[in-house]
N, C-alpha and C. Protein backbone atom coordinates (compact mmCIF):
# COMPACT_ATOMS: atom_id res chain seq x y z
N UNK A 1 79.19 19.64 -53.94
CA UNK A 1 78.62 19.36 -55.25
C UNK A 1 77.44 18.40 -55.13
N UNK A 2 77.81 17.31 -54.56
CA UNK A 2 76.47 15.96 -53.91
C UNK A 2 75.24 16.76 -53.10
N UNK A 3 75.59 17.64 -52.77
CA UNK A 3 74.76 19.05 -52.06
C UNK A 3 73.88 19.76 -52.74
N UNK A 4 73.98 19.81 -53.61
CA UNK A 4 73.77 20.88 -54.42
C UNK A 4 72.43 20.29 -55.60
N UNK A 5 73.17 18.72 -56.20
CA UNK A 5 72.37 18.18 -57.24
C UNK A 5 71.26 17.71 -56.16
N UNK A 6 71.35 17.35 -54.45
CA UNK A 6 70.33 17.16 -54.18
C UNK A 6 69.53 17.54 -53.58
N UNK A 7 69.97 18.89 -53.67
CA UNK A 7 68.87 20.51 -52.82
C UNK A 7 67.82 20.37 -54.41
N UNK A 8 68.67 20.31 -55.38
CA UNK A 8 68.14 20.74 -56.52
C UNK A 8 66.81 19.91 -57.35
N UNK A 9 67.47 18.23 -57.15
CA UNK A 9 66.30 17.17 -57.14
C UNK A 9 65.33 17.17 -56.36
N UNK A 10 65.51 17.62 -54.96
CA UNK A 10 64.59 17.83 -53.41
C UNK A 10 63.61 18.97 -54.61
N UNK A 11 64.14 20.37 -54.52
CA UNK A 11 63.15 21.10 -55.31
C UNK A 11 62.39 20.51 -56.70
N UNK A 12 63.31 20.00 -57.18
CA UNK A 12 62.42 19.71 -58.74
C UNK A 12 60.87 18.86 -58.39
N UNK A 13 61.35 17.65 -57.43
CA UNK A 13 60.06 17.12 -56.83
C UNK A 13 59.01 17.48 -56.09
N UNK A 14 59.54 18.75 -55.05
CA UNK A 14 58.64 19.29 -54.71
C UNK A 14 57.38 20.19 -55.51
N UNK A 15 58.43 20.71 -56.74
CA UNK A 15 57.33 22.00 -57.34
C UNK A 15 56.65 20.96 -57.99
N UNK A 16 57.74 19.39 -58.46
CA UNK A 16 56.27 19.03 -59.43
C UNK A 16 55.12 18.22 -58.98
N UNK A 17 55.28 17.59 -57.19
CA UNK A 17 54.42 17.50 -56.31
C UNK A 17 53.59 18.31 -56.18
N UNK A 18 53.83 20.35 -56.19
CA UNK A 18 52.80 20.74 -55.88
C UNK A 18 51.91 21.27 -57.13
N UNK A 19 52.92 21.43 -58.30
CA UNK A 19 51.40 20.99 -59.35
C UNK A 19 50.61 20.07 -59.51
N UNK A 20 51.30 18.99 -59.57
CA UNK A 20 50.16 17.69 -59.46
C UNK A 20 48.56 17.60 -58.44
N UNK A 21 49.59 18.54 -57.20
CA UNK A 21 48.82 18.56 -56.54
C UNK A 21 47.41 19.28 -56.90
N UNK A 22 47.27 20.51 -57.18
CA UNK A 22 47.09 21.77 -57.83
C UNK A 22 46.24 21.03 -58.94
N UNK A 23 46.44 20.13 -59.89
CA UNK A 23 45.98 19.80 -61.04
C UNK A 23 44.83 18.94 -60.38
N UNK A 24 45.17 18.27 -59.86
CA UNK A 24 44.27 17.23 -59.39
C UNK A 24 42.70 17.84 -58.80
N UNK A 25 43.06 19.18 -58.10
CA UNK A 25 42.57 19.67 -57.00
C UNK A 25 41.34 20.36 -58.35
N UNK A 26 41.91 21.13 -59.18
CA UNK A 26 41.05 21.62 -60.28
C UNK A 26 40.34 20.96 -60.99
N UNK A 27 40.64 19.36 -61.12
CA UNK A 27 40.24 18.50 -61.94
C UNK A 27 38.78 17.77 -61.09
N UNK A 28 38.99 17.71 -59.53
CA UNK A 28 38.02 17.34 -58.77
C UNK A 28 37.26 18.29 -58.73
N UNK A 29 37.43 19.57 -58.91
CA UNK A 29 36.46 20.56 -58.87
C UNK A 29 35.46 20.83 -59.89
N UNK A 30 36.68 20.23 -60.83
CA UNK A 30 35.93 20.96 -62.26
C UNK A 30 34.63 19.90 -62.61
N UNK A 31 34.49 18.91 -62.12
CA UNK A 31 33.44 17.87 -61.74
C UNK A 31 32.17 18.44 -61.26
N UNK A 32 32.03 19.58 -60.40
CA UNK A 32 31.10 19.69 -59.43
C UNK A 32 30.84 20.84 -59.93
N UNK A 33 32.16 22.07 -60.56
CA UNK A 33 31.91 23.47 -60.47
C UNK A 33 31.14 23.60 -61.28
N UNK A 34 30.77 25.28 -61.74
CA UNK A 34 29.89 25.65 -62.94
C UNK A 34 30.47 26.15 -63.62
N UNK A 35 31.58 26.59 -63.60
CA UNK A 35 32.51 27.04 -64.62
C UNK A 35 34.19 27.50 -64.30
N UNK A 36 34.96 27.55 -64.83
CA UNK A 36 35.94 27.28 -65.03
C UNK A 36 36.06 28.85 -63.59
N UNK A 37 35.39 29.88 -63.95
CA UNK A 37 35.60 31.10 -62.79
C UNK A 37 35.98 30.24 -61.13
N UNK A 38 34.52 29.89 -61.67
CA UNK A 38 34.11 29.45 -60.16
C UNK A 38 35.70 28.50 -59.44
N UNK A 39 35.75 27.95 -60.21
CA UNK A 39 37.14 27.03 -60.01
C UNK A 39 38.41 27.84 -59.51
N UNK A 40 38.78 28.95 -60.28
CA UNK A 40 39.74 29.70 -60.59
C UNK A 40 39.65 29.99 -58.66
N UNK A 41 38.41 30.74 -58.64
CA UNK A 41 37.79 31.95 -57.42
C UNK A 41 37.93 30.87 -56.16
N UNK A 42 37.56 29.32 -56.43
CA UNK A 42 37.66 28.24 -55.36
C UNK A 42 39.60 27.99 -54.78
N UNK A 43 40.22 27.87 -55.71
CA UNK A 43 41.67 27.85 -56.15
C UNK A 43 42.39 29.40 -54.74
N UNK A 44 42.15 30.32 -55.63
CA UNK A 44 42.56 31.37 -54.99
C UNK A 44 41.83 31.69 -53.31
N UNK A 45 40.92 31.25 -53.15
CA UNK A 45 40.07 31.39 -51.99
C UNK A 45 41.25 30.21 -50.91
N UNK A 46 41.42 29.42 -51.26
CA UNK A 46 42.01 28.17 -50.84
C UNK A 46 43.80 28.72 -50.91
N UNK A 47 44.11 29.72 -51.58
CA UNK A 47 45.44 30.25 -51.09
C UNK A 47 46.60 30.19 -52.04
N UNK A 48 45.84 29.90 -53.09
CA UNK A 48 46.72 29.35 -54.65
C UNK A 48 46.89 30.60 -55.44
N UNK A 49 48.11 30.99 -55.69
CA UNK A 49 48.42 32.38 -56.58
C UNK A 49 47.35 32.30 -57.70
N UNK A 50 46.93 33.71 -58.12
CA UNK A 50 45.90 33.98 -59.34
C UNK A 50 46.68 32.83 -60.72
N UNK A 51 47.36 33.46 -60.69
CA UNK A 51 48.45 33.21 -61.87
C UNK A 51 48.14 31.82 -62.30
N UNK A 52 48.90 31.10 -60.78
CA UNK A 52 49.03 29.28 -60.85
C UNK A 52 47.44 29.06 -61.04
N UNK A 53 46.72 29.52 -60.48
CA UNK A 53 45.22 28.69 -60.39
C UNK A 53 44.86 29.16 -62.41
N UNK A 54 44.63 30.26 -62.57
CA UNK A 54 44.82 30.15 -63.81
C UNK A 54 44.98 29.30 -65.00
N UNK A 55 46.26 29.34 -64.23
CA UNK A 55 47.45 28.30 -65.81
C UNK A 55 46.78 27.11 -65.42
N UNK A 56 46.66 26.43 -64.07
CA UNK A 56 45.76 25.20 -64.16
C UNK A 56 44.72 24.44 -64.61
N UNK A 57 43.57 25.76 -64.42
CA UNK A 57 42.78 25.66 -64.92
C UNK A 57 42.40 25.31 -65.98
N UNK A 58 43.00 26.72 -67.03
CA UNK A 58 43.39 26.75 -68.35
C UNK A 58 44.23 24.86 -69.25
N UNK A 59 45.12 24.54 -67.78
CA UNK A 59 45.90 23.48 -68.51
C UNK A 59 45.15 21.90 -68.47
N UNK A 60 44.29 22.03 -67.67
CA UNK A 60 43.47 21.05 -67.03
C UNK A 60 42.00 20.66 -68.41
N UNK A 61 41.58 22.35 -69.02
CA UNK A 61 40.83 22.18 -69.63
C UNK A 61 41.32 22.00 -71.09
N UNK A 62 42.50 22.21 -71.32
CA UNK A 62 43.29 22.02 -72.16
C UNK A 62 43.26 20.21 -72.53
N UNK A 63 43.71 19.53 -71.41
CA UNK A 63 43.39 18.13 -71.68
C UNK A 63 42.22 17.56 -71.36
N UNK A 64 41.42 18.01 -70.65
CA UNK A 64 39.83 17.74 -71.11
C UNK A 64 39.55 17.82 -72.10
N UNK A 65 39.67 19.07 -73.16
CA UNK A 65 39.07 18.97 -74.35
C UNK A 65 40.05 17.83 -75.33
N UNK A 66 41.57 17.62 -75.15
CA UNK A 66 42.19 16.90 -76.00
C UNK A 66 41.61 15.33 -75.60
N UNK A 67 41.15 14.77 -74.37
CA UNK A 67 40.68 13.68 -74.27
C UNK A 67 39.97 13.52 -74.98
N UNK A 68 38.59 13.96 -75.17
CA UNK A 68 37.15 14.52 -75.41
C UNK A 68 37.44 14.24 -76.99
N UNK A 69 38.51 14.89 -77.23
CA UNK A 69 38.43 14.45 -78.92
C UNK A 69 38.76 13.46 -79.53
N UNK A 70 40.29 12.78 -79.05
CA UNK A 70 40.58 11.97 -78.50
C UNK A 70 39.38 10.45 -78.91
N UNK A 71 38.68 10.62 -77.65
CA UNK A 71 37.36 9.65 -77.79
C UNK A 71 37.00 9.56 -78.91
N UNK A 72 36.43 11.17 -79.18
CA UNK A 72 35.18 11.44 -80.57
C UNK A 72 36.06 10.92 -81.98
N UNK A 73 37.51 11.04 -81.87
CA UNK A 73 37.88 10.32 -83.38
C UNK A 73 37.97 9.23 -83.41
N UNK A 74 37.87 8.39 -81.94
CA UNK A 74 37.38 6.46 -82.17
C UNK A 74 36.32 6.54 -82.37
N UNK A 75 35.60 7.09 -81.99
CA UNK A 75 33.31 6.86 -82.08
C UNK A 75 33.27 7.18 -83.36
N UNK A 76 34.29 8.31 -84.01
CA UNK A 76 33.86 7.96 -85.31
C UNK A 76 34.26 7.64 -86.13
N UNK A 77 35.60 6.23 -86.36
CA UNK A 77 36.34 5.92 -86.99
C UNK A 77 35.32 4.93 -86.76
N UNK A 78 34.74 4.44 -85.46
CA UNK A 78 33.99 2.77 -85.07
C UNK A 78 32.78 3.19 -86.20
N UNK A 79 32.21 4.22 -86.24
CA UNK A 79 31.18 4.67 -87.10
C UNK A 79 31.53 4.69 -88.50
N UNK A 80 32.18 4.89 -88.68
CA UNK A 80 32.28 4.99 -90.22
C UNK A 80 32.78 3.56 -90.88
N UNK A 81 33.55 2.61 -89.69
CA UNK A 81 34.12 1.32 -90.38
C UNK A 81 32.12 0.78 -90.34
N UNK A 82 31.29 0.60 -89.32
CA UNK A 82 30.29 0.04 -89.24
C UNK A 82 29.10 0.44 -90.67
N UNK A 83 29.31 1.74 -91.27
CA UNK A 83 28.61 2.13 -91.87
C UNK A 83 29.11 1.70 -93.37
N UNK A 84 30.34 1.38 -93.31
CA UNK A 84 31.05 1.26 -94.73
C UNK A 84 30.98 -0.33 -95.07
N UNK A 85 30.90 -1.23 -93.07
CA UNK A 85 30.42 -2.34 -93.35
C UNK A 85 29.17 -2.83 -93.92
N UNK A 86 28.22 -1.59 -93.18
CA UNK A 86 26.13 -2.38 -94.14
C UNK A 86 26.49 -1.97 -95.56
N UNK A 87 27.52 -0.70 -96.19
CA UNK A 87 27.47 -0.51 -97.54
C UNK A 87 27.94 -1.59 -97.81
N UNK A 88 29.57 -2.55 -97.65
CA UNK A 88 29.96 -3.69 -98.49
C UNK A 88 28.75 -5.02 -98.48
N UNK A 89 28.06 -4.92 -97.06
CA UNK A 89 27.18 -6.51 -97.35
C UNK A 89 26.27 -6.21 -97.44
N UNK A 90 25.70 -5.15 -98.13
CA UNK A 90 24.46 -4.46 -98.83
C UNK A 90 24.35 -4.84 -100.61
N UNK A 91 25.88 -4.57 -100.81
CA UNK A 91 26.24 -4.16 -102.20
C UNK A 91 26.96 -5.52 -102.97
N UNK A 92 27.02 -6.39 -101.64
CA UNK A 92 27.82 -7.80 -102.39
C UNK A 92 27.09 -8.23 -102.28
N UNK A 93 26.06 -8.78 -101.14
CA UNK A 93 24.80 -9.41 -101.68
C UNK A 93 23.38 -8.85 -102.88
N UNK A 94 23.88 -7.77 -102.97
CA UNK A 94 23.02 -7.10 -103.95
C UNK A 94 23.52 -7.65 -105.42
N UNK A 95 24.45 -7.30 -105.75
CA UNK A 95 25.34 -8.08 -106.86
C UNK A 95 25.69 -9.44 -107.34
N UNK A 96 25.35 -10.24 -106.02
CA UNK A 96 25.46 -11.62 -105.90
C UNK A 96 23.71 -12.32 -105.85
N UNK A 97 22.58 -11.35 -106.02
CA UNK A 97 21.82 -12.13 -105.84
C UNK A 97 21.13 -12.34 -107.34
N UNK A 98 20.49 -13.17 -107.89
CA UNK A 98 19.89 -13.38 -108.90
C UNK A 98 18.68 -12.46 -108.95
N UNK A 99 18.75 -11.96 -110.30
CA UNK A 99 17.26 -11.07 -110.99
C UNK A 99 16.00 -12.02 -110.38
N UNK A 100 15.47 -10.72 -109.45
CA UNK A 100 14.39 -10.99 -108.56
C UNK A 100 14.41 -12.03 -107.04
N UNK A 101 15.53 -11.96 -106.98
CA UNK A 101 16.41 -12.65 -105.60
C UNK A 101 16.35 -11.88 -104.61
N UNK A 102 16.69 -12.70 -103.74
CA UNK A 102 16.78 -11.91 -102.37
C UNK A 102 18.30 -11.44 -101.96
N UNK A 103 18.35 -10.43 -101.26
CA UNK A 103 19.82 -9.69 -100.81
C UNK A 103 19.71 -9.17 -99.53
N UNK A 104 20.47 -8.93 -99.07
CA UNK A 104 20.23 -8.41 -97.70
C UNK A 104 20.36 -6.66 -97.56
N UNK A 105 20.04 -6.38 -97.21
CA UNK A 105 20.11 -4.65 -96.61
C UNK A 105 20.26 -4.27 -95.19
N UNK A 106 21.15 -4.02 -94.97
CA UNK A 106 22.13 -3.81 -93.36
C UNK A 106 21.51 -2.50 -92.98
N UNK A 107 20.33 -2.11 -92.75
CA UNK A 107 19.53 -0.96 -92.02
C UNK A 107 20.25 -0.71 -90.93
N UNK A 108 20.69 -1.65 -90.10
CA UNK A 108 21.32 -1.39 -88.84
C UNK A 108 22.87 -1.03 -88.83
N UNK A 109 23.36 -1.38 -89.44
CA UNK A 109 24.83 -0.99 -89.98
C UNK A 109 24.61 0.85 -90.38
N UNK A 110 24.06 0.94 -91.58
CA UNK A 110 24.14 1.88 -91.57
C UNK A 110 23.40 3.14 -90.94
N UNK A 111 22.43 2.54 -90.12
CA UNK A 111 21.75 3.81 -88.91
C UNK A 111 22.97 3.79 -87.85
N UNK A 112 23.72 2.77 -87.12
CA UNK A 112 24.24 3.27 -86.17
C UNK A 112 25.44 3.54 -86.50
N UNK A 113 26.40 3.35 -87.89
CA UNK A 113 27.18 3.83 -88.06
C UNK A 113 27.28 5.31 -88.51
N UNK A 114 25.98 5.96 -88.99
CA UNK A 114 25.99 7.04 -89.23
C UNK A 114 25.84 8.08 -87.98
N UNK A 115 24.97 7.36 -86.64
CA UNK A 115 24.90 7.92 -85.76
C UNK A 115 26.15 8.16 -85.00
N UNK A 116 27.14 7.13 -85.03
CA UNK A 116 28.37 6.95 -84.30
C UNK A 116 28.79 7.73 -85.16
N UNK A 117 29.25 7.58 -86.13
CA UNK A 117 29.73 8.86 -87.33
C UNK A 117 30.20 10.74 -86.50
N UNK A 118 28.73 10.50 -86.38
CA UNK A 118 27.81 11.82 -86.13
C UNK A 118 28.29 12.23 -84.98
N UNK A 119 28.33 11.41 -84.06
CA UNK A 119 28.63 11.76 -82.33
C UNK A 119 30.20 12.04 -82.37
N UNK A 120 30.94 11.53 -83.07
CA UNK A 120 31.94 11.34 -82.98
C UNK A 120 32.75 12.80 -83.71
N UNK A 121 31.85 13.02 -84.85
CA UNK A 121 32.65 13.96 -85.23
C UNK A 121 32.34 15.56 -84.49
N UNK A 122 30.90 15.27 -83.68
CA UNK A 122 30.49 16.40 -83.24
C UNK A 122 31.29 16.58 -81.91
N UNK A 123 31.92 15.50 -81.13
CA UNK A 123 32.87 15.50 -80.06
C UNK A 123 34.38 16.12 -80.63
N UNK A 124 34.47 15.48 -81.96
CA UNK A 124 36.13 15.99 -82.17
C UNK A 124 35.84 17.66 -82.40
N UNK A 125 34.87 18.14 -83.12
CA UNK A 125 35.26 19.31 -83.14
C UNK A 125 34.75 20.21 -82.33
N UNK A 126 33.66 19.80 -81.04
CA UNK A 126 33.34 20.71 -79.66
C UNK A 126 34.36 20.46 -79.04
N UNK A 127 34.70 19.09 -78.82
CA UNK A 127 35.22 18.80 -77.76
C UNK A 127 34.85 18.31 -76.55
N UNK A 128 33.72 18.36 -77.02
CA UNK A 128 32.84 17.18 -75.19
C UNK A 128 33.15 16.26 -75.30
């Protein structure tokens, strides 16, 4: 029985050693390659079933793009708090200043929060 659970743990570590392995291997590639083929065709050339190089591939770009978005909904949560900040100290010193007073206008607040905005939402929904 002690035999058995540890033929069985021996395997579980091995297969998930050799995906890791496998993942890693696609992930360094996918750095250099030109496209996901090329990877696949590098994979199988190197002795890796169609199938597995595949699903790797496929699973590898799978969390590339979930990182990628990931990012793009902080760049544009940071964007939109920055842009909503030049609107409040735009609009309280505007309100607070006396007829023909001076107020401030946050130009910079709201250019780079709209730009961060922008990047951010164009990452969540490509995915770069």
């Amino acid at each position: 029985m002690n035999v058995a659970i540890a033929i069985g743990v021996f395997v579980t570590l091995v297969v998930g050693l050799v995906g890791w392995t496998i993942q890693r291997a696609v992930a360094r590639r996918a750095r250099t390659a030109s496209s996901n083929a090329d990877i696949i065709q590098q994979l199988i050339h190197q002795g890796v079933d169609a199938d597995v190089a595949r699903a790797q591939v496929a699973q590898t770009e799978a969390a590339r793009k979930a990182a990628a978005r990931a990012a793009g909904t902080k760049l544009a949560a940071v964007g939109l708090v920055l842009f909503l900040a030049g609107v409040t100290i735009t609009s309280s010193t505007f309100a607070l200043a006396q007829p023909g007073g001076y107020y401030y206008v946050t130009g910079g607040l709201f250019v780079f929060g709209l730009i961060a905005l922008a990047r951010g939402l164009s990452r969540v929904l490509i995915g770069r």
